[in-house]
PDB file of N, CA and C in Angstrom:
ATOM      1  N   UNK A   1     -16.497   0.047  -3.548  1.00  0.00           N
ATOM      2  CA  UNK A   1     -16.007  -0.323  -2.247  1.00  0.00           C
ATOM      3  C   UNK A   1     -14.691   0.401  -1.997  1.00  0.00           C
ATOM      4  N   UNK A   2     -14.854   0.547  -0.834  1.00  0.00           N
ATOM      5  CA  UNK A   2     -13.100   1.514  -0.543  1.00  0.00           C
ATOM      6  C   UNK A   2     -12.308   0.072  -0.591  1.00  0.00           C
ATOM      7  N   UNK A   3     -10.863   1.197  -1.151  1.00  0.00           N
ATOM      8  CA  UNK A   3     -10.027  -0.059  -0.500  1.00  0.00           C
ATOM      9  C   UNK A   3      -9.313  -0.646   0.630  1.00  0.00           C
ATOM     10  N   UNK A   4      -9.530   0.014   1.601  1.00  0.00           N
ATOM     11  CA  UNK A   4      -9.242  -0.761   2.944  1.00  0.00           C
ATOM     12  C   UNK A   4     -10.446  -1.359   3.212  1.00  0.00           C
ATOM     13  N   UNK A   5     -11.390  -1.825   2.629  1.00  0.00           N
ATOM     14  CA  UNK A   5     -12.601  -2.926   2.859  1.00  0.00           C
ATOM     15  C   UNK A   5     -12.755  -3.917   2.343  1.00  0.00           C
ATOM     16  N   UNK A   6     -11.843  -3.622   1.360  1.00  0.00           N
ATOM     17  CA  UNK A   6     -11.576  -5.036   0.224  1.00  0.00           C
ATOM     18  C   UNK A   6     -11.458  -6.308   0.709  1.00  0.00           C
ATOM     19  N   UNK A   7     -12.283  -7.400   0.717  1.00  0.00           N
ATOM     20  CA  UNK A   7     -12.378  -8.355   1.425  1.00  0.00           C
ATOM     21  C   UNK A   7     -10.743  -9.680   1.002  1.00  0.00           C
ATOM     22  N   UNK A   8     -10.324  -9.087  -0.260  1.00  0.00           N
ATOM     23  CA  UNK A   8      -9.225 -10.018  -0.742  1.00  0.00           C
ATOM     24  C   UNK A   8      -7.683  -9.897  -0.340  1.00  0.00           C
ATOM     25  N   UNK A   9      -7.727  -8.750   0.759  1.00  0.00           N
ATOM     26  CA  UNK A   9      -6.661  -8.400   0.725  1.00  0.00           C
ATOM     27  C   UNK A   9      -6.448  -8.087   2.592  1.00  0.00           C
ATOM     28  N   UNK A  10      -5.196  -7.605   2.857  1.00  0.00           N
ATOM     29  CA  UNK A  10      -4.839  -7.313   4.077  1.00  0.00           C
ATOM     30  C   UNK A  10      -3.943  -6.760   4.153  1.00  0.00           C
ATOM     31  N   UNK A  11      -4.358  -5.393   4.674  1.00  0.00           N
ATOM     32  CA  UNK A  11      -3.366  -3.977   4.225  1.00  0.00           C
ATOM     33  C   UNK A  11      -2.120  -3.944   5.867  1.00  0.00           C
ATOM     34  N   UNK A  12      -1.388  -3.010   5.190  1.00  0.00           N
ATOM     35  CA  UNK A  12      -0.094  -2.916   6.490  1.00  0.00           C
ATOM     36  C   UNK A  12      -0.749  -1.704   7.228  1.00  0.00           C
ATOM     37  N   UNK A  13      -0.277  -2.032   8.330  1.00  0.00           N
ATOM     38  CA  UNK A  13      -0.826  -0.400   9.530  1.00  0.00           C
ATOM     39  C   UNK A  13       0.581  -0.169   9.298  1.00  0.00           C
ATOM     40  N   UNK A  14       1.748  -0.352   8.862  1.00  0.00           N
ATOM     41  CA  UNK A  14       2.681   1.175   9.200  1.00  0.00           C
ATOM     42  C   UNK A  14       2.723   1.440  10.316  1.00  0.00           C
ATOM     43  N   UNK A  15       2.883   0.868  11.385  1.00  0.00           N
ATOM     44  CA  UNK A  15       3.287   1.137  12.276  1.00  0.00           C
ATOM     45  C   UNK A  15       5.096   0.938  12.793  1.00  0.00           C
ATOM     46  N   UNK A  16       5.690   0.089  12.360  1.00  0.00           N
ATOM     47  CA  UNK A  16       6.714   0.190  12.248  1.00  0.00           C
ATOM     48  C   UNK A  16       8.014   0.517  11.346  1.00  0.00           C
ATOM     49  N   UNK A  17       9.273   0.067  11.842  1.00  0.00           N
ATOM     50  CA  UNK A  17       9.879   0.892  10.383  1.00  0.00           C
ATOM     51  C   UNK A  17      11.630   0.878  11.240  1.00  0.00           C
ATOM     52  N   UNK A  18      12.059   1.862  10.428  1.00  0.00           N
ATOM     53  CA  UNK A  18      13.571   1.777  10.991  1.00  0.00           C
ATOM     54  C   UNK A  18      13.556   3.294  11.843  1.00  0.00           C
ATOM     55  N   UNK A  19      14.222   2.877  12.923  1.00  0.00           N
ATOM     56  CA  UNK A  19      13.988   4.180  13.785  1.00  0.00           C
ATOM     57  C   UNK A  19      15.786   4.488  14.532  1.00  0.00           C
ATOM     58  N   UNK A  20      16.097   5.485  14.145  1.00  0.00           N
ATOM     59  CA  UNK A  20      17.552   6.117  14.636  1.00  0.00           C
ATOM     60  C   UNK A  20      17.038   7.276  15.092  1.00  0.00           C
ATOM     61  N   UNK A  21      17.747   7.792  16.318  1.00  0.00           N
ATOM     62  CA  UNK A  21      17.485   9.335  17.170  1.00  0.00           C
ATOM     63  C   UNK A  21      16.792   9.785  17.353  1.00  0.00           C
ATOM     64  N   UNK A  22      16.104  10.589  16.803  1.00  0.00           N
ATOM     65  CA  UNK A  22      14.294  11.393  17.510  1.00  0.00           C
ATOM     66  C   UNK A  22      13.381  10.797  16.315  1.00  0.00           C
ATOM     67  N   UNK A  23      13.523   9.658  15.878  1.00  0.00           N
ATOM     68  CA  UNK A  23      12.123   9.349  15.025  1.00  0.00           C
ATOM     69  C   UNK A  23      11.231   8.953  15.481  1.00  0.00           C
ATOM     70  N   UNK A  24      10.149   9.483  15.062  1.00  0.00           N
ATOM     71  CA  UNK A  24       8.432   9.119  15.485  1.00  0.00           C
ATOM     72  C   UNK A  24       8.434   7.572  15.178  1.00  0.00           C
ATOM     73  N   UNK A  25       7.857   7.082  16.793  1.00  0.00           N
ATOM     74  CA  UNK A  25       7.271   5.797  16.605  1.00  0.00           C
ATOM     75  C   UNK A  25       5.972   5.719  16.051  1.00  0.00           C
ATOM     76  N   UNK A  26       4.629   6.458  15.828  1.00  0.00           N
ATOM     77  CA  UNK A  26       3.768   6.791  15.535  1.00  0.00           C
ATOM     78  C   UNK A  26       4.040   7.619  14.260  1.00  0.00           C
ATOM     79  N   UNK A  27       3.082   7.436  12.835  1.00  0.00           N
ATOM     80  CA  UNK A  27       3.168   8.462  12.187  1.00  0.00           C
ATOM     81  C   UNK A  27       1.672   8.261  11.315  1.00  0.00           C
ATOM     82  N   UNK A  28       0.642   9.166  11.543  1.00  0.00           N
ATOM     83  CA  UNK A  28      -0.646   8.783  10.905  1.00  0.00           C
ATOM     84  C   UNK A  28      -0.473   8.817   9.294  1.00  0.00           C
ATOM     85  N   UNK A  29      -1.337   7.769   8.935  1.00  0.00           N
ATOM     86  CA  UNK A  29      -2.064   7.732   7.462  1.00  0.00           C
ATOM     87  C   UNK A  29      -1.490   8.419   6.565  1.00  0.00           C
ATOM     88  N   UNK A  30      -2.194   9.905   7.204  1.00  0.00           N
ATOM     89  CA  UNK A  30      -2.494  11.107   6.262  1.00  0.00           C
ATOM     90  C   UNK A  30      -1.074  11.939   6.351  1.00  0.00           C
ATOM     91  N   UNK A  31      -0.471  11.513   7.174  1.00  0.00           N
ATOM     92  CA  UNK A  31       1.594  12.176   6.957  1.00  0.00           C
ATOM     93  C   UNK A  31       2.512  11.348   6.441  1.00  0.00           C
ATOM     94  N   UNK A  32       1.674   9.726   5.584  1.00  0.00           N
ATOM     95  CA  UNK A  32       2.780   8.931   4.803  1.00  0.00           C
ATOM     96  C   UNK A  32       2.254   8.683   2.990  1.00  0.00           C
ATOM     97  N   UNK A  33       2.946   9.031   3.107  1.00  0.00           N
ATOM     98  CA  UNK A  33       3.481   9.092   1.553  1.00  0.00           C
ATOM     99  C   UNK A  33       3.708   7.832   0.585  1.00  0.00           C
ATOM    100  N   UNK A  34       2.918   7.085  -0.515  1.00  0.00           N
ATOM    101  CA  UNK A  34       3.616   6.034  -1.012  1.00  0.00           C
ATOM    102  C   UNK A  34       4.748   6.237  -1.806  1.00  0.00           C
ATOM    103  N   UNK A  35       5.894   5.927  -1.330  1.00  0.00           N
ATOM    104  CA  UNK A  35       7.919   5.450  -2.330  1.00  0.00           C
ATOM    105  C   UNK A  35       7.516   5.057  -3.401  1.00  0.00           C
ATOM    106  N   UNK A  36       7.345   3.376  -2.866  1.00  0.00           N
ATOM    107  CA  UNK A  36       7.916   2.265  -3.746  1.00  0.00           C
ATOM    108  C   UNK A  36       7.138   0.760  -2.913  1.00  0.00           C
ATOM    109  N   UNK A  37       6.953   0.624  -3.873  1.00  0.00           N
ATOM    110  CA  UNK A  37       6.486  -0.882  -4.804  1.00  0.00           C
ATOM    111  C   UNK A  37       7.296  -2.085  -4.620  1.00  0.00           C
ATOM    112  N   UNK A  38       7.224  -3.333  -4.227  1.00  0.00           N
ATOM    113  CA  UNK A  38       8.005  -4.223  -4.357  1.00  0.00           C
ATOM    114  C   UNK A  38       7.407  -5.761  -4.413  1.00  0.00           C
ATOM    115  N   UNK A  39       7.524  -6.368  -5.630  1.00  0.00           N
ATOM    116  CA  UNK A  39       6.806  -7.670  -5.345  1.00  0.00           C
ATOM    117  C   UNK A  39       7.620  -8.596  -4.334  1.00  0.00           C
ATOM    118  N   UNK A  40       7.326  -9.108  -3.892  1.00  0.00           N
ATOM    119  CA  UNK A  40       7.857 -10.370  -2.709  1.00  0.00           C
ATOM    120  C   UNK A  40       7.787 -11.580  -3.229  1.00  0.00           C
ATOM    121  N   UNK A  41       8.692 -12.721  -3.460  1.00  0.00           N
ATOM    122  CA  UNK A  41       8.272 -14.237  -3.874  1.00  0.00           C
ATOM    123  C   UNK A  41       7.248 -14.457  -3.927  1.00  0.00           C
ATOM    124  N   UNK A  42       6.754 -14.718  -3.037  1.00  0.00           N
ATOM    125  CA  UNK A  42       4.707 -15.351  -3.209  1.00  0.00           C
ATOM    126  C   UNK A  42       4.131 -14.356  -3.612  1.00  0.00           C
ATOM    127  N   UNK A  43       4.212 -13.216  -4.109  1.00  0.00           N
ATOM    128  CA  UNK A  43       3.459 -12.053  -4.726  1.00  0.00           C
ATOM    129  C   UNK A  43       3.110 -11.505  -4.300  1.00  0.00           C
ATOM    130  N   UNK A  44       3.089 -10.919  -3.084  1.00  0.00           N
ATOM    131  CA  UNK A  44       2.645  -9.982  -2.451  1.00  0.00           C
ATOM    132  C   UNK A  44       3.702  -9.236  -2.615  1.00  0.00           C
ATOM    133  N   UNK A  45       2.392  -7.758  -1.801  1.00  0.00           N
ATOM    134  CA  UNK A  45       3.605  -6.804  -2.502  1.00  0.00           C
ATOM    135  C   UNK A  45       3.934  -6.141  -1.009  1.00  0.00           C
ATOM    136  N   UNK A  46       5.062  -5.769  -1.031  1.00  0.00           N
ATOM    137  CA  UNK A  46       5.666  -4.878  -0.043  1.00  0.00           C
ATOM    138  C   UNK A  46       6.116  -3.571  -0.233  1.00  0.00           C
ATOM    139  N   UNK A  47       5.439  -2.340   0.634  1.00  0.00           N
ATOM    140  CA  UNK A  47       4.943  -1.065   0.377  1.00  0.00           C
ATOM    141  C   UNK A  47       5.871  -0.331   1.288  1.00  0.00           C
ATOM    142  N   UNK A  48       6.459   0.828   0.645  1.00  0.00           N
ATOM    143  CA  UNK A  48       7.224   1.533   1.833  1.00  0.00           C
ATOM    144  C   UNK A  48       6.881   2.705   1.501  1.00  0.00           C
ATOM    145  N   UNK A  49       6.720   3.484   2.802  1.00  0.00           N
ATOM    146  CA  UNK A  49       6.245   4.871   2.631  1.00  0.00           C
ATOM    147  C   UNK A  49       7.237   6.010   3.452  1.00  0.00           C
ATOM    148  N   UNK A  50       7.150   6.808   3.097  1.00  0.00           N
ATOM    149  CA  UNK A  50       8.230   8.041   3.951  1.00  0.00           C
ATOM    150  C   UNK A  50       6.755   8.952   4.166  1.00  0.00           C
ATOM    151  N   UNK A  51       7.853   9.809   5.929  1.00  0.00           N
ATOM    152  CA  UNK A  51       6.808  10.798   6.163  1.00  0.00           C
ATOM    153  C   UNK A  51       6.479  12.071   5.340  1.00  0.00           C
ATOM    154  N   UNK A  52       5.459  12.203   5.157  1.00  0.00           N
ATOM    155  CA  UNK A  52       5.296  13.623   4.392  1.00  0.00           C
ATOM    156  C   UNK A  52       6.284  15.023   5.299  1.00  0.00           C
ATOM    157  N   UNK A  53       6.351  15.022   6.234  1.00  0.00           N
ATOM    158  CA  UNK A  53       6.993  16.008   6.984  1.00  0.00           C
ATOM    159  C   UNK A  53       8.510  15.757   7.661  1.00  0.00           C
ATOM    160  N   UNK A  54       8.940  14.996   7.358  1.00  0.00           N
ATOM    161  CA  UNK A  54      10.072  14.072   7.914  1.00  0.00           C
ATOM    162  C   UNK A  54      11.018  12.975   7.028  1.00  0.00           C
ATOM    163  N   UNK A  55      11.790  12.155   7.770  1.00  0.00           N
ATOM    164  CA  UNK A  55      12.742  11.590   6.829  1.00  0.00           C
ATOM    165  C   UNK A  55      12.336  10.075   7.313  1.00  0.00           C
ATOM    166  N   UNK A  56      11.402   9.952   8.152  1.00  0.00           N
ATOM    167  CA  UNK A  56      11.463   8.406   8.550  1.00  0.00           C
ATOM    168  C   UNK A  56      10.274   7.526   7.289  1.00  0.00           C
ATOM    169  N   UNK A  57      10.827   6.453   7.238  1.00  0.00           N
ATOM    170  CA  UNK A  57      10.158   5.463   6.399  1.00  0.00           C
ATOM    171  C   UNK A  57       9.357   4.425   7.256  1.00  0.00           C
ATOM    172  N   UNK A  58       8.702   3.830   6.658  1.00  0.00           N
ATOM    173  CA  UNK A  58       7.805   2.698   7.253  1.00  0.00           C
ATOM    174  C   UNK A  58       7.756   1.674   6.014  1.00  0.00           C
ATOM    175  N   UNK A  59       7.407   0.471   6.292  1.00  0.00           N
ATOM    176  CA  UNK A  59       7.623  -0.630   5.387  1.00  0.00           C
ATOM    177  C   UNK A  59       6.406  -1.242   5.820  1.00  0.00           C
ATOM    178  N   UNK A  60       5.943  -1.955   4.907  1.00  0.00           N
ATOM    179  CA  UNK A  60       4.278  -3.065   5.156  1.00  0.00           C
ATOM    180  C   UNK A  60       4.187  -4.005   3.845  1.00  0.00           C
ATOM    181  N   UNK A  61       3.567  -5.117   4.649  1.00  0.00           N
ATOM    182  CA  UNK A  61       3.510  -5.935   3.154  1.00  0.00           C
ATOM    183  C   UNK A  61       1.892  -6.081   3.330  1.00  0.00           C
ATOM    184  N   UNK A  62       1.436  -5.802   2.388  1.00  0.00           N
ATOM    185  CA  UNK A  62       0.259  -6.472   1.329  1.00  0.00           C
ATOM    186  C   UNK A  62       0.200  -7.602   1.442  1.00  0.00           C
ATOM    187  N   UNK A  63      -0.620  -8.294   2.254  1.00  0.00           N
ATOM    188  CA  UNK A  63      -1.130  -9.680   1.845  1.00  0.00           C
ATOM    189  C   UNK A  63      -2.117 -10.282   0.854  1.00  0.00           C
ATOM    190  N   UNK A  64      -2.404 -10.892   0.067  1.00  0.00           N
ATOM    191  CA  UNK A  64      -3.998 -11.488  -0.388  1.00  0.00           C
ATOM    192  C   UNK A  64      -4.069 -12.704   0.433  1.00  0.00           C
ATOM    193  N   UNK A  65      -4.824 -12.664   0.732  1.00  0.00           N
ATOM    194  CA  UNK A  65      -5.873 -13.887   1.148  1.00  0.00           C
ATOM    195  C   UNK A  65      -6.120 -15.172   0.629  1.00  0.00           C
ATOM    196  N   UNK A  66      -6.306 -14.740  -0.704  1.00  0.00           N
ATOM    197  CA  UNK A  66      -6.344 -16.445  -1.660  1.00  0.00           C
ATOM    198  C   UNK A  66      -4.845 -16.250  -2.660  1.00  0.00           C
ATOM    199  N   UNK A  67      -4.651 -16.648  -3.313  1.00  0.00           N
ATOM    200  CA  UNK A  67      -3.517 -16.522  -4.261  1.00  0.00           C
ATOM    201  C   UNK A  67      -4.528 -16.550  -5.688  1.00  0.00           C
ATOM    202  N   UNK A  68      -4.298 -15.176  -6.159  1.00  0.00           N
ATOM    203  CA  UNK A  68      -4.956 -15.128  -7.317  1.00  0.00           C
ATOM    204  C   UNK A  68      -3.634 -14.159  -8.057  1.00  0.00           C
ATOM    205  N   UNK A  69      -2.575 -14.650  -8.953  1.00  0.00           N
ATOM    206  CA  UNK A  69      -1.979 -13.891  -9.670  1.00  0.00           C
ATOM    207  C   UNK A  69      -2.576 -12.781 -10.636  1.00  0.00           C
ATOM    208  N   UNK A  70      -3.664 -12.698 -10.979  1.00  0.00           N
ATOM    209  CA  UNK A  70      -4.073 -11.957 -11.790  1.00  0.00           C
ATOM    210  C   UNK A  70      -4.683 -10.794 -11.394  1.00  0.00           C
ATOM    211  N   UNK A  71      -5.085 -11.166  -9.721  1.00  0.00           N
ATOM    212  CA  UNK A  71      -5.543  -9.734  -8.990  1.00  0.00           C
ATOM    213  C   UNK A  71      -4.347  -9.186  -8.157  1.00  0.00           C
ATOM    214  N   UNK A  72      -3.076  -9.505  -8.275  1.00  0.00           N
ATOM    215  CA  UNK A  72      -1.898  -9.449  -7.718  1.00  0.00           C
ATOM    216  C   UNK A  72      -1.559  -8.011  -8.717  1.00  0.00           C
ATOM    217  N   UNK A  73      -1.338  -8.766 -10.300  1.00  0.00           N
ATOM    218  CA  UNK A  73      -0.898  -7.699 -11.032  1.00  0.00           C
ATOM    219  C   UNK A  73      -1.483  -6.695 -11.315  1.00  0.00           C
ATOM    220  N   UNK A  74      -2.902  -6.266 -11.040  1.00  0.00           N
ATOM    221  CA  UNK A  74      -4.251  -5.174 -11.029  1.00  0.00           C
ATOM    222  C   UNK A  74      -3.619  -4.688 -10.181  1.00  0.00           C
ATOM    223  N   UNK A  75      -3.263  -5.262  -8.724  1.00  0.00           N
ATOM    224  CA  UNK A  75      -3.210  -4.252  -7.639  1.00  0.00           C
ATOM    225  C   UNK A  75      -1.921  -3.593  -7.550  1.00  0.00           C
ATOM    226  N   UNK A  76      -0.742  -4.235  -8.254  1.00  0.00           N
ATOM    227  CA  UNK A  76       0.567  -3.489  -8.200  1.00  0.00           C
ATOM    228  C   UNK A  76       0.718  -3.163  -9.302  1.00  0.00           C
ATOM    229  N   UNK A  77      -0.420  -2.618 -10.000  1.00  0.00           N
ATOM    230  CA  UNK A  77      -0.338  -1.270 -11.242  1.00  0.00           C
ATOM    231  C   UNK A  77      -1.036  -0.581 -10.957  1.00  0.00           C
ATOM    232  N   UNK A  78      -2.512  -1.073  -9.924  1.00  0.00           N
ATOM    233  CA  UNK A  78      -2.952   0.519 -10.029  1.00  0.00           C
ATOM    234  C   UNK A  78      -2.450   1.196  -8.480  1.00  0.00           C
ATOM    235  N   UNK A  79      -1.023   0.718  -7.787  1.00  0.00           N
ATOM    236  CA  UNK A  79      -0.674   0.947  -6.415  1.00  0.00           C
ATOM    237  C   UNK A  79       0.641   1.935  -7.322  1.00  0.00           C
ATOM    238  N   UNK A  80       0.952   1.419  -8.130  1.00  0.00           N
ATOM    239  CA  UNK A  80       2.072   1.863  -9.016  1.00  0.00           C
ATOM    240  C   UNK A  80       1.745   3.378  -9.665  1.00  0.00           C
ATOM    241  N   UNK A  81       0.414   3.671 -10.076  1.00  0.00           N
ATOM    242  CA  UNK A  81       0.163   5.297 -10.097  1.00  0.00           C
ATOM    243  C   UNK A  81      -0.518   5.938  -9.057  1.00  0.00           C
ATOM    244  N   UNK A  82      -0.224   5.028  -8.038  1.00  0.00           N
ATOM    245  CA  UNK A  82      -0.825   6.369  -6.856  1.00  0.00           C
ATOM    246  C   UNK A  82       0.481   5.999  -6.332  1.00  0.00           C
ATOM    247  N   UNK A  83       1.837   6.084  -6.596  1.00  0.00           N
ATOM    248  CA  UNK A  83       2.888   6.831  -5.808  1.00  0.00           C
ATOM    249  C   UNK A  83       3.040   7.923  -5.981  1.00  0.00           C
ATOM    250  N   UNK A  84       3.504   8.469  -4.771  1.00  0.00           N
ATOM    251  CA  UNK A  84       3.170  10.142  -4.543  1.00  0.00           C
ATOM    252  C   UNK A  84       2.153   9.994  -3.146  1.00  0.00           C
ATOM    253  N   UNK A  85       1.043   9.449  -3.135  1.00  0.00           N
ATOM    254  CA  UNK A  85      -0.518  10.081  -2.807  1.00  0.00           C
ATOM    255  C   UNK A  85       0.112   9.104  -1.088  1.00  0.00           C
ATOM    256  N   UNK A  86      -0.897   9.967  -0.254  1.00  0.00           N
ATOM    257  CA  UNK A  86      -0.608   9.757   0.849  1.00  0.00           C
ATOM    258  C   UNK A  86      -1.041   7.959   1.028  1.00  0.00           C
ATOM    259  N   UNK A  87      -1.109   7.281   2.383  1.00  0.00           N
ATOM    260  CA  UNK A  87      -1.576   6.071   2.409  1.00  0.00           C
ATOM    261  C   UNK A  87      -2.748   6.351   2.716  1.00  0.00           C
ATOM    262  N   UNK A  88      -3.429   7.111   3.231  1.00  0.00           N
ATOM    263  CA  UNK A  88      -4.732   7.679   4.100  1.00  0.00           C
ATOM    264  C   UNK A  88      -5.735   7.774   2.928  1.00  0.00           C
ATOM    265  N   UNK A  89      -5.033   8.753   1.624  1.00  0.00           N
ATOM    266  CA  UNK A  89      -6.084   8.380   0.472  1.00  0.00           C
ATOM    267  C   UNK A  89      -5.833   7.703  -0.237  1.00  0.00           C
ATOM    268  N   UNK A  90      -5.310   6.677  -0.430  1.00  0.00           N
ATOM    269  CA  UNK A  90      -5.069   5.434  -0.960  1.00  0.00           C
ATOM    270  C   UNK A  90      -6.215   4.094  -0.434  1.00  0.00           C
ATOM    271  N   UNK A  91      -6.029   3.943   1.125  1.00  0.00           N
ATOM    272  CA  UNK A  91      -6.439   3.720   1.597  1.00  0.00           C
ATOM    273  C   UNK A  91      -8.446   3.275   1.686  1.00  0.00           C
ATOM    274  N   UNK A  92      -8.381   4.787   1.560  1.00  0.00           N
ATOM    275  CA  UNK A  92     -10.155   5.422   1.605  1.00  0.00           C
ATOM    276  C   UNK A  92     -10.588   5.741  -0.169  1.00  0.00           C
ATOM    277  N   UNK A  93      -9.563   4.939  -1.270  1.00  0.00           N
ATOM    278  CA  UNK A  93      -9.818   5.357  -2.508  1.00  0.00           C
ATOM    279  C   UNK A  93     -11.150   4.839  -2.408  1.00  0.00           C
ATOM    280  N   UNK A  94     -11.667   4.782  -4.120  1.00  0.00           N
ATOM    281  CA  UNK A  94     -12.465   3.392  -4.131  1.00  0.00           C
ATOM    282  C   UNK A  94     -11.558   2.319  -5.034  1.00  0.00           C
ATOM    283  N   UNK A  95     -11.915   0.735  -4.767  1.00  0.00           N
ATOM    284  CA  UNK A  95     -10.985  -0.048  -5.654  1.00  0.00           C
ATOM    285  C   UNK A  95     -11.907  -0.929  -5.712  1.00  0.00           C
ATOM    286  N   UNK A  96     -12.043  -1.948  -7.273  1.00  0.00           N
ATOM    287  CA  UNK A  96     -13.247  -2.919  -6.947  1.00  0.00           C
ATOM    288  C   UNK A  96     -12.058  -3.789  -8.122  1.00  0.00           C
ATOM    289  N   UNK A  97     -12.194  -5.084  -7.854  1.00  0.00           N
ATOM    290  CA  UNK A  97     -10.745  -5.794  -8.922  1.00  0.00           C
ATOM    291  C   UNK A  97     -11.360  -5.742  -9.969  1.00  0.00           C
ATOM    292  N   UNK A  98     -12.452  -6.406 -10.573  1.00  0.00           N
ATOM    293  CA  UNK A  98     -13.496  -6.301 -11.897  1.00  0.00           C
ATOM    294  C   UNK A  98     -13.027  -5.110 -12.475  1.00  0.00           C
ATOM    295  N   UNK A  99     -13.693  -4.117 -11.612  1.00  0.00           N
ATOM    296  CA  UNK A  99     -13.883  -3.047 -12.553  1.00  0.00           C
ATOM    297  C   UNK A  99     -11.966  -2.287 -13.492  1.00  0.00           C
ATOM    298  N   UNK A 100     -11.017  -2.569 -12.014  1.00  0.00           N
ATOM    299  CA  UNK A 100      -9.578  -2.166 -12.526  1.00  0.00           C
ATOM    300  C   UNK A 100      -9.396  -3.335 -13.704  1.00  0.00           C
ATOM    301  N   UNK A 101      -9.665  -4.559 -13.735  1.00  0.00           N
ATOM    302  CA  UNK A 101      -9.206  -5.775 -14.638  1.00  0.00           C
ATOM    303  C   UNK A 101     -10.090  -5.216 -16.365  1.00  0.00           C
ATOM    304  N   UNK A 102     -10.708  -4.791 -16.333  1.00  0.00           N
ATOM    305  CA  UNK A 102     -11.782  -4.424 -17.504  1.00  0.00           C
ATOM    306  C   UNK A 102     -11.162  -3.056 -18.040  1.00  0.00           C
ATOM    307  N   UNK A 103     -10.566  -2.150 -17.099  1.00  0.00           N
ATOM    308  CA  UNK A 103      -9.479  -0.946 -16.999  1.00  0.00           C
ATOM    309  C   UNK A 103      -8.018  -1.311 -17.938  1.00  0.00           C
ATOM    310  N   UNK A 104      -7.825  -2.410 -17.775  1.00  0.00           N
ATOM    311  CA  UNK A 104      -6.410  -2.680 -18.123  1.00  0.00           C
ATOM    312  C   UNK A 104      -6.689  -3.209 -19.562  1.00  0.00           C
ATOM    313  N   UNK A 105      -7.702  -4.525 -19.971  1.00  0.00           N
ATOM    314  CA  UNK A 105      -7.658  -4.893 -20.791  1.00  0.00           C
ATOM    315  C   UNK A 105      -7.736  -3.487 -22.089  1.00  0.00           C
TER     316      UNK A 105
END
């Protein structure tokens, strides 16, 4: 299953962010970049990305749906080696929790 289909979760559109002087209010998918990682109190994680061509950032939090700590920590390790990779193929990876949880052990 890709992972923007993942039924456990609820991804950020990036659409907003901090904006000073000529920054793009719009910036697609495939021109943001994953930073950094951040767990949030209730465990979700909060994702910030910079433009691949530019200096502006965008911020999004990761929701889950149910509270499952154990698919919390799957997803902010395997979100943790695709920094670098755009959000667009991140996005359209494939991700299935089973199969990353069987990965780790």
């Amino acid at each position: 299953m890709l992972f923007k289909d993942n039924p456990n979760i609820e991804l950020p559109p990036f659409l907003g962010g901090f904006f000073s002087g000529m920054d793009r209010l719009y910036i697609p998918h495939n021109l943001l970049i994953l930073k950094k990682i951040e767990r949030l109190d209730n465990g979700d994680l909060e994702l910030t990305a910079q433009a691949k061509d530019g200096h502006e950032l965008r911020e999004g939090v990761l929701k889950f749906k149910t509270e499952d700590p154990g698919k919390k920590e799957i997803l902010y390790k395997w979100l943790n080696k695709r920094l670098g990779e755009t959000i667009d193929f991140i996005y359209r990876s494939h991700f299935d929790f089973e199969v990353r949880e069987m990965e780790i052990r």
